[in-house]
Protein backbone atom coordinates (compact mmCIF):
# COMPACT_ATOMS: atom_id res chain seq x y z
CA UNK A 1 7.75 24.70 -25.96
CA UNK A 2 6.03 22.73 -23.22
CA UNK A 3 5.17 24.44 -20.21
CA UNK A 4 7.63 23.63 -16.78
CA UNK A 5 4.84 21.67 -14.78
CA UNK A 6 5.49 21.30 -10.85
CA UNK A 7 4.74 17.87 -10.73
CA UNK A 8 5.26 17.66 -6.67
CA UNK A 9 2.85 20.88 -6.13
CA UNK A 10 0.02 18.82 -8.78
CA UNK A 11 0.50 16.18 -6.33
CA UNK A 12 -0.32 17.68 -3.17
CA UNK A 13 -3.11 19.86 -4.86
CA UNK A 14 -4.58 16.60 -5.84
CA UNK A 15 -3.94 15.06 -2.18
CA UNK A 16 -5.70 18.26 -0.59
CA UNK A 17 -8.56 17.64 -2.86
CA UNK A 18 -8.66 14.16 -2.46
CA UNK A 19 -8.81 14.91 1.95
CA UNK A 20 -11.34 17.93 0.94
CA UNK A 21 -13.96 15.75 -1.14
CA UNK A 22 -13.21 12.37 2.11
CA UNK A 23 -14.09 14.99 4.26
CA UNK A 24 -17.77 15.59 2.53
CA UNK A 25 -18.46 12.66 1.10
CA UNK A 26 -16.17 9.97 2.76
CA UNK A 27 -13.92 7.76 0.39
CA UNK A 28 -16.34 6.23 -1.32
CA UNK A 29 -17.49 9.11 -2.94
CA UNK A 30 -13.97 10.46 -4.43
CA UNK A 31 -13.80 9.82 -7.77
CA UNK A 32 -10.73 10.75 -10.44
CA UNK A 33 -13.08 13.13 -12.18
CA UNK A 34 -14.30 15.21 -9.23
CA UNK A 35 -10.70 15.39 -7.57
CA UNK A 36 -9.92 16.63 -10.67
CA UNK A 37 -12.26 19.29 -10.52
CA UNK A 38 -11.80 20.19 -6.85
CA UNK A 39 -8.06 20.51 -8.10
CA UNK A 40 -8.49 22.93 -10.88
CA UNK A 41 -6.47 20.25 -13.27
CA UNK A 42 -8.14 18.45 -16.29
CA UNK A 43 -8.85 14.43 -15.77
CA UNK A 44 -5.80 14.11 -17.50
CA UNK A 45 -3.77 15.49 -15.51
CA UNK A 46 -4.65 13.60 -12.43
CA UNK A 47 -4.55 10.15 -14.32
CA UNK A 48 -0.58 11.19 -15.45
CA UNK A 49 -0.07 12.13 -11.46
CA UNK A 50 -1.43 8.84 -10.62
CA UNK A 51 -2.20 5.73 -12.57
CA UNK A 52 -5.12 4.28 -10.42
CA UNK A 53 -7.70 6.16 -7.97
CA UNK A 54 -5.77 3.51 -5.17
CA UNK A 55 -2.55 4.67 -6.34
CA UNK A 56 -4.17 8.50 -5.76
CA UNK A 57 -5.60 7.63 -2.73
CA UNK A 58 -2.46 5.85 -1.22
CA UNK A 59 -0.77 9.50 -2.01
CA UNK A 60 -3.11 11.44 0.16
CA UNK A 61 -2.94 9.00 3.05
CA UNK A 62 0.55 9.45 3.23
CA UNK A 63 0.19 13.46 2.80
CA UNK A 64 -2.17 13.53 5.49
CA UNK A 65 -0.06 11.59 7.69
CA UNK A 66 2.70 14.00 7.38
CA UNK A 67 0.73 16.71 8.09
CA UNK A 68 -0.35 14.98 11.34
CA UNK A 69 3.25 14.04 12.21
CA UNK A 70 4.53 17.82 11.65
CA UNK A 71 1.88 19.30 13.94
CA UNK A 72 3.68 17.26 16.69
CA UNK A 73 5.97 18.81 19.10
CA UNK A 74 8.80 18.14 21.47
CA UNK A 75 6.59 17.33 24.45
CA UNK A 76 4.43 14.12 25.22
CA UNK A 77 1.16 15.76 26.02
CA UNK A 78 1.24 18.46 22.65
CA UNK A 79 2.12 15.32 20.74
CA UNK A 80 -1.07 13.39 21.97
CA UNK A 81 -3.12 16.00 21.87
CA UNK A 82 -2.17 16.34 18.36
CA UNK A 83 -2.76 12.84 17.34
CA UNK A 84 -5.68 11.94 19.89
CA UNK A 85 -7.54 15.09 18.72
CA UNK A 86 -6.89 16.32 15.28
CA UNK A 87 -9.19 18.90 13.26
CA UNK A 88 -12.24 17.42 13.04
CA UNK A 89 -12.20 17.13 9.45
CA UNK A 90 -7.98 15.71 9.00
CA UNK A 91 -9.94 13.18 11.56
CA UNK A 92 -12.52 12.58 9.81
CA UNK A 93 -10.63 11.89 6.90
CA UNK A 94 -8.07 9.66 8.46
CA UNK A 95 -11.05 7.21 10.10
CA UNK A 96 -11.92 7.31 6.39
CA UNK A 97 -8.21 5.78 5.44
CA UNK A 98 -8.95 3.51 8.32
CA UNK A 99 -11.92 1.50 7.75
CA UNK A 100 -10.61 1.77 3.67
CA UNK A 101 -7.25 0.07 4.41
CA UNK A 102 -8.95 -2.92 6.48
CA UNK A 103 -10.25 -4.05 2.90
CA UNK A 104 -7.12 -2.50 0.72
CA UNK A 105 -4.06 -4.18 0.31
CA UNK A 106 -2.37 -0.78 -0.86
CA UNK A 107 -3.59 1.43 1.96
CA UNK A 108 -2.62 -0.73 4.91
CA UNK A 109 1.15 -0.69 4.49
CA UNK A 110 0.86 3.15 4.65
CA UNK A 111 -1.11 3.22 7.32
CA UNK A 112 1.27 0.44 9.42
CA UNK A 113 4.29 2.73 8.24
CA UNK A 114 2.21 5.70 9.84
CA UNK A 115 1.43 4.00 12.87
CA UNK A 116 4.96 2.99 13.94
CA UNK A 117 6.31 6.49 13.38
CA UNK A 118 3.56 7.72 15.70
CA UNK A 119 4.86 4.99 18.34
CA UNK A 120 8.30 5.95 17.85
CA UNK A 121 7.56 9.16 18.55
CA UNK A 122 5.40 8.70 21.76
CA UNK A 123 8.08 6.03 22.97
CA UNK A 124 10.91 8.51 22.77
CA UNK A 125 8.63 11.18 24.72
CA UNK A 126 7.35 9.06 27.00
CA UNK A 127 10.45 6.61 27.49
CA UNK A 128 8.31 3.72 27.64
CA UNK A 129 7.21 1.79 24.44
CA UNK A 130 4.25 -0.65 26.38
CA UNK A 131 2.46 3.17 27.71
CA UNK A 132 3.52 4.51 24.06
CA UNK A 133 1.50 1.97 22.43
CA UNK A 134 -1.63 2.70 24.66
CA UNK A 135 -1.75 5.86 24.03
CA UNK A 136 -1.54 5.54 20.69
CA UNK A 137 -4.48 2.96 20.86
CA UNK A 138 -6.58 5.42 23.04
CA UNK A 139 -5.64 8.11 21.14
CA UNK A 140 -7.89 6.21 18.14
CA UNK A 141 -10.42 5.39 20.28
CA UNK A 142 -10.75 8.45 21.55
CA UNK A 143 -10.70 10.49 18.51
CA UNK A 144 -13.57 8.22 17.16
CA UNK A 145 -15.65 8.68 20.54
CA UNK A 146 -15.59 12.68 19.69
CA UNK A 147 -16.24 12.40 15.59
CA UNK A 148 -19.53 10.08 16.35
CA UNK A 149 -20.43 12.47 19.61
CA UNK A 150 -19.89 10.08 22.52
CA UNK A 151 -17.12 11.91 24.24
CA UNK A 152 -16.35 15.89 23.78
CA UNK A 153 -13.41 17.42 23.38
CA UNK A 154 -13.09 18.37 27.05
CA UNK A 155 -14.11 14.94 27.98
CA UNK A 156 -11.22 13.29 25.87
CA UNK A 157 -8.47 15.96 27.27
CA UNK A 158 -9.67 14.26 30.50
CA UNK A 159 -8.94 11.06 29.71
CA UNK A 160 -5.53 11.74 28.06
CA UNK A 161 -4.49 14.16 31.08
CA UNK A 162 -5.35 11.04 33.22
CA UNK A 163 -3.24 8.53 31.06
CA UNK A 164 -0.46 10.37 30.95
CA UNK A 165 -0.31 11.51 34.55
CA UNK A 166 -0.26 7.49 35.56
């Protein structure tokens, strides 16, 4: 008899692998095989999870997006803070996703879909969609300024306090 196989749990193993192996080698250097490996499944298994490395990739985007969505709480600030300045490696990652969907046509839409959560979010905390939007904007900018060592952490907290206190 076959064995019971949590197909949802295989899928997020693979997505934390996926984030894990971005986080070392950027997206470029994930392949099927070594996700595979990271995962503790066989090739096999990853390829019946997901057709295509895109279609693999597209999964852990979206994972990673709801684990930056849950960390968010109830008030503005937290939820900036949250988004603006992520663990340095979920960041890393999601710059990753980034710069990949400009040149995928399946990474974009996930990313878009992402993106106006986040604004609904900061427009029902902030109760103004025009300042939710530039915070959202600065809150990329600013999480790229601490990954490549042009701001610190401090520095950006600054900048957010200062936004959000206008």
């Amino acid at each position: 008899m076959p064995r019971a196989v949590d197909r949802d749990g295989r899928r997020r193993r693979i997505a934390d692998a996926v984030r894990l192996l971005a986080d070392e080698r950027g997206l470029e250097g994930v392949t099927m095989r070594d996700v595979a490996a990271r995962a503790g499944v066989s090739l096999g298994a990853v390829q019946r999870c997901f057709r295509t490395k895109d279609e693999m990739l597209r999964f852990a985007l979206e994972e990673v997006g709801r684990r930056i969505l849950g960390r968010v709480g109830d008030r503005a600030e937290d939820a900036v803070r949250a988004v603006a300045l992520p663990e340095r490696a979920e960041a890393k990652v999601w710059l990753a996703f980034v710069a990949q969907a400009v040149v995928s046509p399946d990474l974009a839409p996930v990313l878009r879909a992402n993106y106006a959560e986040l604004h609904a979010m900061f427009a029902r905390l902030l109760g103004d969609p025009l300042k939710a939007r530039t915070v959202l904007a600065l809150a990329d900018g600013l999480t790229t300024h601490v990954l490549i060592g042009h701001l610190t952490a401090r520095q950006a907290h600054e900048v957010l306090a200062a936004q959000l206190a206008d």
